[in-house]
C-alpha atoms as a PDB file:
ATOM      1  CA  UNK A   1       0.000   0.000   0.000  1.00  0.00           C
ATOM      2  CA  UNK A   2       2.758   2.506   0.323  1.00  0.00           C
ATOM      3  CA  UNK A   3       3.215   2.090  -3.067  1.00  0.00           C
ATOM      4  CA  UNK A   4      -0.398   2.922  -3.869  1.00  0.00           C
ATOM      5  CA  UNK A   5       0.340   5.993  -1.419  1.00  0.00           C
ATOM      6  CA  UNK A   6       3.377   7.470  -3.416  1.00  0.00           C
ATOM      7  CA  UNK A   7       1.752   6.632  -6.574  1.00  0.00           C
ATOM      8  CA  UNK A   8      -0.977   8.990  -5.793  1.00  0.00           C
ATOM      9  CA  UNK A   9       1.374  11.318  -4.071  1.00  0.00           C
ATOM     10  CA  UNK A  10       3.391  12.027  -7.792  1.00  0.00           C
ATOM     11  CA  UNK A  11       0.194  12.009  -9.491  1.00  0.00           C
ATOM     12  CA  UNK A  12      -0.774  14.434  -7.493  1.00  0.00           C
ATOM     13  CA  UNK A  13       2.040  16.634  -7.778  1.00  0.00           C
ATOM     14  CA  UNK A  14       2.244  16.475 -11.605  1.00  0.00           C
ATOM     15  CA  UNK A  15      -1.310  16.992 -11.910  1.00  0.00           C
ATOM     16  CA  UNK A  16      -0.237  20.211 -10.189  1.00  0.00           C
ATOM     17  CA  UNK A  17       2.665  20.653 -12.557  1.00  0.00           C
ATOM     18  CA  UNK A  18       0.559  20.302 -15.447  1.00  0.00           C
ATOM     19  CA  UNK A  19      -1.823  23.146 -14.152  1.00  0.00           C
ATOM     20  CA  UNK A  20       1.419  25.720 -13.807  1.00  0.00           C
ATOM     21  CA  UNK A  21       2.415  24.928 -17.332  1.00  0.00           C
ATOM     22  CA  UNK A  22      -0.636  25.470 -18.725  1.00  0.00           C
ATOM     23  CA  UNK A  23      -1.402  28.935 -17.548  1.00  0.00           C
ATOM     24  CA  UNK A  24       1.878  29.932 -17.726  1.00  0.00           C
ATOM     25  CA  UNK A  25       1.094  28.893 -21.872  1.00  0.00           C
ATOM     26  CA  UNK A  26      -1.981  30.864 -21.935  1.00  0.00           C
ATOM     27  CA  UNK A  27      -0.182  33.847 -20.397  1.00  0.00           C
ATOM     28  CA  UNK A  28       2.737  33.354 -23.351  1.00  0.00           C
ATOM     29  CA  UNK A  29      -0.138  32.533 -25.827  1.00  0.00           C
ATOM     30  CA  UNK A  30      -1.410  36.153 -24.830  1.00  0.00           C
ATOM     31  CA  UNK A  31       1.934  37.999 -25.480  1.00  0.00           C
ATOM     32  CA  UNK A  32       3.108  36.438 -27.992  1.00  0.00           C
ATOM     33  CA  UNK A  33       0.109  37.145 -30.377  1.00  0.00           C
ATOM     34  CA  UNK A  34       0.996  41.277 -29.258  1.00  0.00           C
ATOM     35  CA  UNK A  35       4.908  40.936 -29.922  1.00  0.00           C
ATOM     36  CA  UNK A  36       4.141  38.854 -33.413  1.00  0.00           C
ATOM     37  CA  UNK A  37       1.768  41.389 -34.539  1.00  0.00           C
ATOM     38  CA  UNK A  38       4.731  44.339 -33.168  1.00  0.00           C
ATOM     39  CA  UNK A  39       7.563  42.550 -34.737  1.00  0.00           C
ATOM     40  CA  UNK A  40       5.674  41.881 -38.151  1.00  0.00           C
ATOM     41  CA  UNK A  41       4.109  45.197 -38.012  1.00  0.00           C
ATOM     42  CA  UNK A  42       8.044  47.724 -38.137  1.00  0.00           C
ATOM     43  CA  UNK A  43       9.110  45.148 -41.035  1.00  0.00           C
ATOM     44  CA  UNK A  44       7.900  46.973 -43.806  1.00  0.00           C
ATOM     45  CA  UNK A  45       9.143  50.652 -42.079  1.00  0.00           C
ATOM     46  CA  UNK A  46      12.874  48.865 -41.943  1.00  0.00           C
ATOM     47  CA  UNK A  47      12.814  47.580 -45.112  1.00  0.00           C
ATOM     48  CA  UNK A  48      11.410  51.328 -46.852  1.00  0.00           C
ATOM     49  CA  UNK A  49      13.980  53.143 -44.742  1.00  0.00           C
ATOM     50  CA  UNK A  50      16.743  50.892 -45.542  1.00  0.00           C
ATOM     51  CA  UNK A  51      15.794  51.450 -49.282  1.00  0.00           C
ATOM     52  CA  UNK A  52      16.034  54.928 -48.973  1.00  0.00           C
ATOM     53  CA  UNK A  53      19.422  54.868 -47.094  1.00  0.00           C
ATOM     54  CA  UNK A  54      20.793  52.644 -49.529  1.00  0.00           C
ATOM     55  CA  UNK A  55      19.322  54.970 -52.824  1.00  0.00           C
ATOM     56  CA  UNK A  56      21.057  58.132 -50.744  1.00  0.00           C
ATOM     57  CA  UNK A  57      24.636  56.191 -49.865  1.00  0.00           C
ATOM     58  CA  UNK A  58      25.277  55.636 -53.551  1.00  0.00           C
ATOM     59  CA  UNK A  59      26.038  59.171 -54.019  1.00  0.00           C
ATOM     60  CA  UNK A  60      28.372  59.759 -51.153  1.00  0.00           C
ATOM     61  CA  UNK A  61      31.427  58.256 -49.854  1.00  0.00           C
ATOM     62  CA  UNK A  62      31.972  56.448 -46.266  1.00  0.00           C
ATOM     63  CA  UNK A  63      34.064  59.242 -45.661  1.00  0.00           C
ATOM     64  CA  UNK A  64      30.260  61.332 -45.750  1.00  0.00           C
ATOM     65  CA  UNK A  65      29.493  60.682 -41.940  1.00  0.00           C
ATOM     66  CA  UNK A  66      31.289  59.489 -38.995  1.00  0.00           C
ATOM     67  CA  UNK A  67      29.183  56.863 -38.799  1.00  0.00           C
ATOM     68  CA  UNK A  68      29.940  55.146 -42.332  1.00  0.00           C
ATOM     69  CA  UNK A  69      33.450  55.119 -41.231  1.00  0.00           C
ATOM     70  CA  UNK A  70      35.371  51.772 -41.253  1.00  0.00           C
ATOM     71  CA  UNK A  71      38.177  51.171 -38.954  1.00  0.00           C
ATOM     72  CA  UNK A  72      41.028  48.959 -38.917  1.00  0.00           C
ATOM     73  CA  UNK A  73      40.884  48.240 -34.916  1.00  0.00           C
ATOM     74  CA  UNK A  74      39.677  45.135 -33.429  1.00  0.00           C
ATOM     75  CA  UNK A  75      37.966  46.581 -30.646  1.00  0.00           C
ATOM     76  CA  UNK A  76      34.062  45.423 -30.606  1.00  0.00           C
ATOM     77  CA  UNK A  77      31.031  46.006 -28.611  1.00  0.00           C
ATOM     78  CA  UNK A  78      27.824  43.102 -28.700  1.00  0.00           C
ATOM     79  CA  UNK A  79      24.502  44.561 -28.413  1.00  0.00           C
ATOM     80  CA  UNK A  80      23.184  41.264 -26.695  1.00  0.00           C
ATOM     81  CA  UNK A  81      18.979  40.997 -26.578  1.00  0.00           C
ATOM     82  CA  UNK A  82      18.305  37.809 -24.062  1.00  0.00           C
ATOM     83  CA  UNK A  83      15.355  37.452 -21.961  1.00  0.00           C
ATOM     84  CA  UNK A  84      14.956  37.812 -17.959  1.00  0.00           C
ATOM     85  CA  UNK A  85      12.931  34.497 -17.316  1.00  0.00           C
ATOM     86  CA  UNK A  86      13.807  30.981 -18.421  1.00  0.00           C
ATOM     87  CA  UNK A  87      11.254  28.097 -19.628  1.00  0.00           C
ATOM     88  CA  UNK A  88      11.396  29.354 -23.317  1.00  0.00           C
ATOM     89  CA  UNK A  89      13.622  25.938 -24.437  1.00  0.00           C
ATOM     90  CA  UNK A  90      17.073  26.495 -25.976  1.00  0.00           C
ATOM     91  CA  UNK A  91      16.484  30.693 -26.580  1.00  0.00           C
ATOM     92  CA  UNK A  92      18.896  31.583 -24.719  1.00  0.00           C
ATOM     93  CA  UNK A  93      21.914  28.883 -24.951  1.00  0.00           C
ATOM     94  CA  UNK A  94      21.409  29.273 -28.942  1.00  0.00           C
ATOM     95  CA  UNK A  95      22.225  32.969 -28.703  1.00  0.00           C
ATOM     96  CA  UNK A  96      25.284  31.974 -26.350  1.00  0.00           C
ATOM     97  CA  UNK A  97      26.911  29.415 -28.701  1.00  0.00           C
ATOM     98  CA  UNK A  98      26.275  32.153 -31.657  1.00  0.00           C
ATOM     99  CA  UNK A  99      28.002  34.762 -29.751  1.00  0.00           C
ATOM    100  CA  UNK A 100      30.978  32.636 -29.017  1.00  0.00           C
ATOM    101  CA  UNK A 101      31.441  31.785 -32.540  1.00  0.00           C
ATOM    102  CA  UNK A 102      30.887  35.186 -33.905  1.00  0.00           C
ATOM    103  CA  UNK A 103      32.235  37.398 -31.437  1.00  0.00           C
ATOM    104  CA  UNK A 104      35.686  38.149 -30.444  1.00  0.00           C
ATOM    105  CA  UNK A 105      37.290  36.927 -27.445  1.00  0.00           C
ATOM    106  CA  UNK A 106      37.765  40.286 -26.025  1.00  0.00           C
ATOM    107  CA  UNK A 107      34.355  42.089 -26.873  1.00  0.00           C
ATOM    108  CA  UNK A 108      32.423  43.999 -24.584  1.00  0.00           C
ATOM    109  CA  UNK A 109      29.084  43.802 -23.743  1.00  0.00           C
ATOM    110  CA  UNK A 110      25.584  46.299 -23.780  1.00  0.00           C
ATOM    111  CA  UNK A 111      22.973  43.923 -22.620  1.00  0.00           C
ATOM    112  CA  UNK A 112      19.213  43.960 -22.429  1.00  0.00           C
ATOM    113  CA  UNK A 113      17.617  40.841 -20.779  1.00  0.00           C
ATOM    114  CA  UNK A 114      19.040  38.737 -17.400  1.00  0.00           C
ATOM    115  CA  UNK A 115      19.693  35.587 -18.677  1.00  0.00           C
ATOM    116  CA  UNK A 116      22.696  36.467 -20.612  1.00  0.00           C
ATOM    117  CA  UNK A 117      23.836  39.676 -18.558  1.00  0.00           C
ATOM    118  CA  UNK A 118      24.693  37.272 -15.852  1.00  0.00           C
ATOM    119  CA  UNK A 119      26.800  34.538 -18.218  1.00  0.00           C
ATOM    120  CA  UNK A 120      28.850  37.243 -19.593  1.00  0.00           C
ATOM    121  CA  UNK A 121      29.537  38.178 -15.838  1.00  0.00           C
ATOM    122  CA  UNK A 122      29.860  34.531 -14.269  1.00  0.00           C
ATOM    123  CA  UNK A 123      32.435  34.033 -17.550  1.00  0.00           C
ATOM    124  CA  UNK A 124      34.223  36.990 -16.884  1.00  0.00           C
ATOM    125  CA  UNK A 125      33.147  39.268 -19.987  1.00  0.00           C
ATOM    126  CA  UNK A 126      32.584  43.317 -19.546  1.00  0.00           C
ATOM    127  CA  UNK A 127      29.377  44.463 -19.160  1.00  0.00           C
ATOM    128  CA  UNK A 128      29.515  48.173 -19.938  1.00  0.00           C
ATOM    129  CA  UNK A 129      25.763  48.722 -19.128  1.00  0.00           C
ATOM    130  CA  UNK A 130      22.688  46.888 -18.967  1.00  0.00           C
ATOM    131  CA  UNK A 131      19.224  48.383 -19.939  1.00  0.00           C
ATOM    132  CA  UNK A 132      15.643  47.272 -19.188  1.00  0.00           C
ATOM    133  CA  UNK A 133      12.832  47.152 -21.809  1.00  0.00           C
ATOM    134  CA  UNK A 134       9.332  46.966 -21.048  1.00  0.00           C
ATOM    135  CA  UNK A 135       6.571  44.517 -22.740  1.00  0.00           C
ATOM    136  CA  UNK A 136       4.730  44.997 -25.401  1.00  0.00           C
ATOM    137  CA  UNK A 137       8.015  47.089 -26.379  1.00  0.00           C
ATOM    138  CA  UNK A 138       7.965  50.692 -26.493  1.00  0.00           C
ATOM    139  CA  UNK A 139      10.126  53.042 -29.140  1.00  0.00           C
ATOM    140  CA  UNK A 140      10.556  55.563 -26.364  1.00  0.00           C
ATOM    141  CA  UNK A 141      12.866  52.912 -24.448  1.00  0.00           C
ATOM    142  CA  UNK A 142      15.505  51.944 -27.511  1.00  0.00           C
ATOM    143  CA  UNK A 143      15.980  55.091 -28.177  1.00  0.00           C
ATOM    144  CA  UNK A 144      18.464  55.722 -25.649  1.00  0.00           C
ATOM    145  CA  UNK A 145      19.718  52.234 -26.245  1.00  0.00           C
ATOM    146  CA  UNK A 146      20.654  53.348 -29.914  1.00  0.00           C
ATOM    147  CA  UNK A 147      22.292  56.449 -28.631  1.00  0.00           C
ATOM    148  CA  UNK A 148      24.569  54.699 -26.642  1.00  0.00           C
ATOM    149  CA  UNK A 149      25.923  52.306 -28.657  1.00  0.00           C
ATOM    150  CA  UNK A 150      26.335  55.452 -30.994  1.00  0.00           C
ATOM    151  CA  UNK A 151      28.318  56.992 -28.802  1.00  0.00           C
ATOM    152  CA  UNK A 152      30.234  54.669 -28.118  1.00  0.00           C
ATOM    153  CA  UNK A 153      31.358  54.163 -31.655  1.00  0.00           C
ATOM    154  CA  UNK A 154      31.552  58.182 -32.276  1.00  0.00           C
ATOM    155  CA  UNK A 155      34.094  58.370 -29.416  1.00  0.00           C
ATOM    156  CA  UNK A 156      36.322  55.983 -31.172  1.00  0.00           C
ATOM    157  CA  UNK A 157      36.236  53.584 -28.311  1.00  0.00           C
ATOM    158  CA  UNK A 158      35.005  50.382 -30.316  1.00  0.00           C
ATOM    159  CA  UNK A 159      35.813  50.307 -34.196  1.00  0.00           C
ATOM    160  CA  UNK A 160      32.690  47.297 -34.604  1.00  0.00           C
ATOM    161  CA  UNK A 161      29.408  47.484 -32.789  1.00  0.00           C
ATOM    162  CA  UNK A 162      27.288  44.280 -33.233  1.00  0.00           C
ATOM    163  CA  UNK A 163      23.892  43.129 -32.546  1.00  0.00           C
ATOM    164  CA  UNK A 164      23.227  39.726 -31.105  1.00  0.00           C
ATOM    165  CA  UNK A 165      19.657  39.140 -31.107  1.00  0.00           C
ATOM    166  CA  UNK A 166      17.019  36.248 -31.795  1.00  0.00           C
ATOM    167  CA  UNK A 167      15.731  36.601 -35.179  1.00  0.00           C
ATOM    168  CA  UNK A 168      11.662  35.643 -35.181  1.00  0.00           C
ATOM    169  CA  UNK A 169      10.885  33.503 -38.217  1.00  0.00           C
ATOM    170  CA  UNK A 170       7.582  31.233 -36.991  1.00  0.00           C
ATOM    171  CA  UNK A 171       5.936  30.089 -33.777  1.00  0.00           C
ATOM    172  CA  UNK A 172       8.169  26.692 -33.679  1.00  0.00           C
ATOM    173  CA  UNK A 173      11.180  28.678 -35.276  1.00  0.00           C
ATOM    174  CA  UNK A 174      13.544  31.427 -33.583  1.00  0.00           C
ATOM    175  CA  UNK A 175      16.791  31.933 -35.449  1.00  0.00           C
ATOM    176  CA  UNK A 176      19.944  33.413 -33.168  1.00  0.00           C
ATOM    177  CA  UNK A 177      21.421  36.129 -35.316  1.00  0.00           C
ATOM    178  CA  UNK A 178      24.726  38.308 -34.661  1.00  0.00           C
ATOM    179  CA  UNK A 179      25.163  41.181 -36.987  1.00  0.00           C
ATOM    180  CA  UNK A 180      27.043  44.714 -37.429  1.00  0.00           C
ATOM    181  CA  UNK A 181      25.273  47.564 -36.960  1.00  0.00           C
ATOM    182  CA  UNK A 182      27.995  49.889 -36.842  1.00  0.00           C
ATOM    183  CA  UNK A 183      30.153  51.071 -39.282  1.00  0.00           C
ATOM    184  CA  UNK A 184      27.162  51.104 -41.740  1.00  0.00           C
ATOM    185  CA  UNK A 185      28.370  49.962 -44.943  1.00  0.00           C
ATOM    186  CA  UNK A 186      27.059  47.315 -47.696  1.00  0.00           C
ATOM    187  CA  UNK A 187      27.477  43.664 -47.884  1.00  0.00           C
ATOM    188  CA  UNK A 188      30.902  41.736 -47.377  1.00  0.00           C
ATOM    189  CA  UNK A 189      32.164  38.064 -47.108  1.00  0.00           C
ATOM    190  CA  UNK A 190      31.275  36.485 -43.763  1.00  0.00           C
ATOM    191  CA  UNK A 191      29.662  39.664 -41.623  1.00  0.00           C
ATOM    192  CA  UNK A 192      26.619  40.524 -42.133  1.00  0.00           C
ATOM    193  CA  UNK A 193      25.169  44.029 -41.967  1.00  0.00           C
ATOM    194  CA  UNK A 194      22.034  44.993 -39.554  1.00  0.00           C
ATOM    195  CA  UNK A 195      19.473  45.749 -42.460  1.00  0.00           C
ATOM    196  CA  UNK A 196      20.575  42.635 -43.780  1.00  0.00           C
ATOM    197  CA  UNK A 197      19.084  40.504 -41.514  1.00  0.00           C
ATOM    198  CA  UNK A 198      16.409  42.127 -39.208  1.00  0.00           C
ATOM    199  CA  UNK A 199      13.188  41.786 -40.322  1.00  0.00           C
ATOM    200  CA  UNK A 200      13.493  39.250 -42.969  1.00  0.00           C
ATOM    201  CA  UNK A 201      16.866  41.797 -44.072  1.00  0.00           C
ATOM    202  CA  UNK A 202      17.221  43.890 -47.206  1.00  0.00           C
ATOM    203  CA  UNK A 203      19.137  42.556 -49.945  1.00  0.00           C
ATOM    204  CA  UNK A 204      21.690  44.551 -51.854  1.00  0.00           C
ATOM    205  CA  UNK A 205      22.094  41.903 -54.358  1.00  0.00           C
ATOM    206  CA  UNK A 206      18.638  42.628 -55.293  1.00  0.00           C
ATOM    207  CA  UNK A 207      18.837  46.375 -55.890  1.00  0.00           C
ATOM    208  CA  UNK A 208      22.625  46.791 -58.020  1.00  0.00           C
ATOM    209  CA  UNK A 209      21.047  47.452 -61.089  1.00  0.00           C
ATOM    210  CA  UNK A 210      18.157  49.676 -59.506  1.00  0.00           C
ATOM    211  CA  UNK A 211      18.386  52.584 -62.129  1.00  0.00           C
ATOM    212  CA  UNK A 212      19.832  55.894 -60.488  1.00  0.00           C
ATOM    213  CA  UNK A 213      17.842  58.752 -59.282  1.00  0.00           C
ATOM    214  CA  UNK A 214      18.376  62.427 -59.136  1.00  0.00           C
ATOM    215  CA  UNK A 215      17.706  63.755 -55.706  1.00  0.00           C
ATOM    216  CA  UNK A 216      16.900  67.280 -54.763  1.00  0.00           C
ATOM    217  CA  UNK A 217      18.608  67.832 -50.697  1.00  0.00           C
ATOM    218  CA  UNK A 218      17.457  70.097 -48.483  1.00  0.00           C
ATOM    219  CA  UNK A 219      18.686  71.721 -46.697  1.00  0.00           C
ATOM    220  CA  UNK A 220      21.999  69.371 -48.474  1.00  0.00           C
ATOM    221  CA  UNK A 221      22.900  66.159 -48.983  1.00  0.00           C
ATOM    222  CA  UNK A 222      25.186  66.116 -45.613  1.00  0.00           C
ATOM    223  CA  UNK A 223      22.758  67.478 -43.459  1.00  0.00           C
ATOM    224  CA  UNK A 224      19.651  64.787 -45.154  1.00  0.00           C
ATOM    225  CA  UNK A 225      22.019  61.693 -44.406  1.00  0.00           C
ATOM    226  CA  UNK A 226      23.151  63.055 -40.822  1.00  0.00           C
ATOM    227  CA  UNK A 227      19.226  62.936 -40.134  1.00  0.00           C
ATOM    228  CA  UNK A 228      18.582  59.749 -41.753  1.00  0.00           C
ATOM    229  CA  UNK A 229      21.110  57.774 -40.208  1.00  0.00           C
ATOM    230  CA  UNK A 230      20.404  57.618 -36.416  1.00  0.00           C
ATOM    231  CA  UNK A 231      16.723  57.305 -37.427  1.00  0.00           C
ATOM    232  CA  UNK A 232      18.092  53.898 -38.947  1.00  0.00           C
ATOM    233  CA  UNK A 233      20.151  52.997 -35.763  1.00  0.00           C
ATOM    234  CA  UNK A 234      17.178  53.479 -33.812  1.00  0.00           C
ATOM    235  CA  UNK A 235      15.179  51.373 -35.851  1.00  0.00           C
ATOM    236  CA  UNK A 236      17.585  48.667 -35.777  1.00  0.00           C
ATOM    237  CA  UNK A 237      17.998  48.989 -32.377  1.00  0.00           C
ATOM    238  CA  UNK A 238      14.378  48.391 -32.061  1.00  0.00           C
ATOM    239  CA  UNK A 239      13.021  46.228 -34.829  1.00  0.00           C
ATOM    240  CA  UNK A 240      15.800  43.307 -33.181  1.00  0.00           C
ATOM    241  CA  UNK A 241      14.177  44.143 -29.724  1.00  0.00           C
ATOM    242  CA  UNK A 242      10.929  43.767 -30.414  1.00  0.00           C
ATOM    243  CA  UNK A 243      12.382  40.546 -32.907  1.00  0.00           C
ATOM    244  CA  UNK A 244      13.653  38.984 -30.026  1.00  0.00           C
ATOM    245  CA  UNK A 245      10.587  39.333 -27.746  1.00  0.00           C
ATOM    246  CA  UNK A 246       8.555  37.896 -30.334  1.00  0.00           C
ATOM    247  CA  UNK A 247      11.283  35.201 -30.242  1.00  0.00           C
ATOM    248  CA  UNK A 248      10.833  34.636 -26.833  1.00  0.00           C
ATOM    249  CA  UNK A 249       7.098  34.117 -26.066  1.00  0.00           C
ATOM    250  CA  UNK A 250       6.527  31.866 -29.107  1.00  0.00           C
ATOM    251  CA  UNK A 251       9.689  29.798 -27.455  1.00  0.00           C
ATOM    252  CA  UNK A 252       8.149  30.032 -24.047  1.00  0.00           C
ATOM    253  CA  UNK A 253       4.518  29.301 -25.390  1.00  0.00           C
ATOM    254  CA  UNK A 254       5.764  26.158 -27.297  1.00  0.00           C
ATOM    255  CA  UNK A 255       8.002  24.798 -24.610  1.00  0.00           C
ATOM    256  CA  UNK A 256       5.652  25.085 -22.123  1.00  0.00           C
ATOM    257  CA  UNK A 257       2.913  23.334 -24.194  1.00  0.00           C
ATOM    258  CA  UNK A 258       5.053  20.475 -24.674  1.00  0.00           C
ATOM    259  CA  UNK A 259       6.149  20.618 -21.081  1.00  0.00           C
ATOM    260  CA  UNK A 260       1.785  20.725 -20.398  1.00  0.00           C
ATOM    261  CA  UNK A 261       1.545  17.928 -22.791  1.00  0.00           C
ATOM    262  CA  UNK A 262       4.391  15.551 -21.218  1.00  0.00           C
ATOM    263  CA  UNK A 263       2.955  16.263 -17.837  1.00  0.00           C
ATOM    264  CA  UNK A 264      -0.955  15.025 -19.058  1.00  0.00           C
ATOM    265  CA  UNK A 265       1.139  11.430 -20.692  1.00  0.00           C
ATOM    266  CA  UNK A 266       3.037  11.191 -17.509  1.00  0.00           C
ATOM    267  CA  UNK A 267      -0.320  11.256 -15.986  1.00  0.00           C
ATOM    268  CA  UNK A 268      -1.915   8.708 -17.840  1.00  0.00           C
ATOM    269  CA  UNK A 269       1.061   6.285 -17.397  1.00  0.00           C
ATOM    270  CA  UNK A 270       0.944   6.991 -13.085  1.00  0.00           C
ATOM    271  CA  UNK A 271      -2.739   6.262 -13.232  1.00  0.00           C
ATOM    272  CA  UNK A 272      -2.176   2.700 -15.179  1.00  0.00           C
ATOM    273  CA  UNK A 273       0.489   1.893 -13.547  1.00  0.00           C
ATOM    274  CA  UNK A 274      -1.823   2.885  -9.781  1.00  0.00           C
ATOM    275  CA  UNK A 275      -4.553   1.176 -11.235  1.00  0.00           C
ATOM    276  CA  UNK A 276      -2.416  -2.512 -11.883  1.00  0.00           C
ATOM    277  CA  UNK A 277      -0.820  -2.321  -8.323  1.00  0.00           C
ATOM    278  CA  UNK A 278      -4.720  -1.275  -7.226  1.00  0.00           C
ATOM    279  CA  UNK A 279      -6.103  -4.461  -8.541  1.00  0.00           C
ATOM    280  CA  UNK A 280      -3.335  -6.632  -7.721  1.00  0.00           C
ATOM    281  CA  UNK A 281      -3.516  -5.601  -4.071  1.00  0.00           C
ATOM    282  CA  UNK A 282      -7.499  -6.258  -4.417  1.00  0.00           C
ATOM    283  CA  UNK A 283      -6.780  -9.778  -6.105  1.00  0.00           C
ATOM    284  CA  UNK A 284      -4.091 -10.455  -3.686  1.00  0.00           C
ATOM    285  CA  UNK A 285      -7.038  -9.924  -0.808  1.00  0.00           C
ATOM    286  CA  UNK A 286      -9.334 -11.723  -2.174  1.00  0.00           C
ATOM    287  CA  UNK A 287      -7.031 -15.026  -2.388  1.00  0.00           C
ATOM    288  CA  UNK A 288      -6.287 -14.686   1.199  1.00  0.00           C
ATOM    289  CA  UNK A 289     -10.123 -14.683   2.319  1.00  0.00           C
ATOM    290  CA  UNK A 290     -10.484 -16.773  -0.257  1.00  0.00           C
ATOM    291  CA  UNK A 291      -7.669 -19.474   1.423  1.00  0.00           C
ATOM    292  CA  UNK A 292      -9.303 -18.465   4.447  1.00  0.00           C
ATOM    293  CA  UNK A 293     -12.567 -19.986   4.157  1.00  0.00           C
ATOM    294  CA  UNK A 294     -11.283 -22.585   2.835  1.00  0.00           C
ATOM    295  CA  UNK A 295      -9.020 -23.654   5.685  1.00  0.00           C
ATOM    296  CA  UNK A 296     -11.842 -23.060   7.837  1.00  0.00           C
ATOM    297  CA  UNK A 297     -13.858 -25.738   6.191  1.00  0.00           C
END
């Protein structure tokens, strides 16, 4: 019978499991339908404004604005978009391996998210600064993100600023993505550029034999792409935010609907496996006051 009793005892507690998971699903269910519909929504505007910068940049040279400029140095800051809870599956370690492998060893770190804030620390990485974004994910709060890491190029002290984020595809697919977003600059072997990539990416292949327009600047050319150009950080900056968040409660809503449905089988298997050592201990009973009356014959 004790058995029986810790039989019903697991049961029990998965049965209680099984109700966590499943409201914690609903509750990703909820959020992710708002960060899909926020992260599908800014595609298009990425996509239009990266047009546009790429039409401009054809008639200037990276020497045009400070932040075109490439740099021989080796010094690089990651841009790294985790998440602050767990129980979304492999998010999280994904983005990890991708950083390693497309990082360099001595790279600093911006982060947004806990997860990965405290592996850089625990593996003895720099965190320069750490920022907090609400949810649903508001423009208001990338802004300064974007500044910063603008700065921090500007003021020569990285040469590469990078963007590790994870890239939304589907509801069962999240892709980890690392990518430059500064020096701004098209297309070359092995690195790939920020407009490249977030929000399905522009590409440059496609538009080489655009035919050339004539612009008309005002109040000049300098002054349009010195205006134009931090509008597309920000954007960057925040289409991979919201990217990621999408990322993350589609991962959490999946895992923890195959968590709900492993709980609900594990169930099933307790209660057959209660239900055999129930009936044995019933026929087991019955032979003994079976035995009984007949030794009393």
């Amino acid at each position: 019978m004790a058995n029986l009793r810790d039989i019903r005892r697991r049961i029990k507690s998965v049965k209680n499991t099984a109700q966590i998971t499943r409201a914690m699903q609903l509750v990703a269910a909820a959020k992710m339908k708002k960060a899909q519909d926020q992260a599908l929504a800014g595609r298009e505007y990425a996509q239009r404004l990266t047009q546009m910068l790429y039409d401009i940049r054809k008639n200037f040279g990276e020497e045009s604005n400070p932040l075109l400029e490439r740099r021989e140095g080796k010094r690089e800051l990651v841009f790294v978009i985790s998440t602050d809870k767990g129980l979304c599956g492999p998010l999280n370690t994904n983005l990890a391996r991708k950083i390693r492998a497309n990082t360099s060893p001595d790279a600093d770190f911006v982060t947004v998210g806990r997860k990965l804030r405290i592996l850089c620390e625990k593996l003895g990485r720099r965190v320069i600064a750490d920022f907090t974004v609400k949810d649903p994910v508001p423009f208001s709060q990338t802004r300064p993100i974007a500044k910063f890491l603008s700065q921090q190029f500007l003021e020569g002290n990285y040469d590469k600023v990078s963007i590790a984020f994870t890239s939304f595809v589907n509801t069962l697919r999240q892709e980890p993505e690392v990518v430059t977003l500064l020096p701004i600059r098209g297309h070359t072997d092995g690195e790939e550029q920020a407009f490249e990539t977030i929000g399905k990416g522009f590409n440059v292949e496609d538009h080489k034999n655009d035919p050339q327009y004539d612009y008309l600047f005002e109040p000049s050319p300098h002054d349009v792409l010195a205006a134009i150009l931090p509008l597309y950080v920000n954007y960057e900056v925040f289409q991979a935010v919201v990217e990621s968040r999408a990322s993350e409660h589609s991962a959490r809503m999946v895992a923890m609907k195959a968590a709900t449905d492993n709980a609900k089988k594990f169930i099933k298997e307790l209660t057959l496996e209660y239900n055999k050592l129930r009936q044995g201990a019933i026929t087991a009973e019955l032979l003994e006051i079976t035995t009984a009356m007949k030794a009393m014959e």
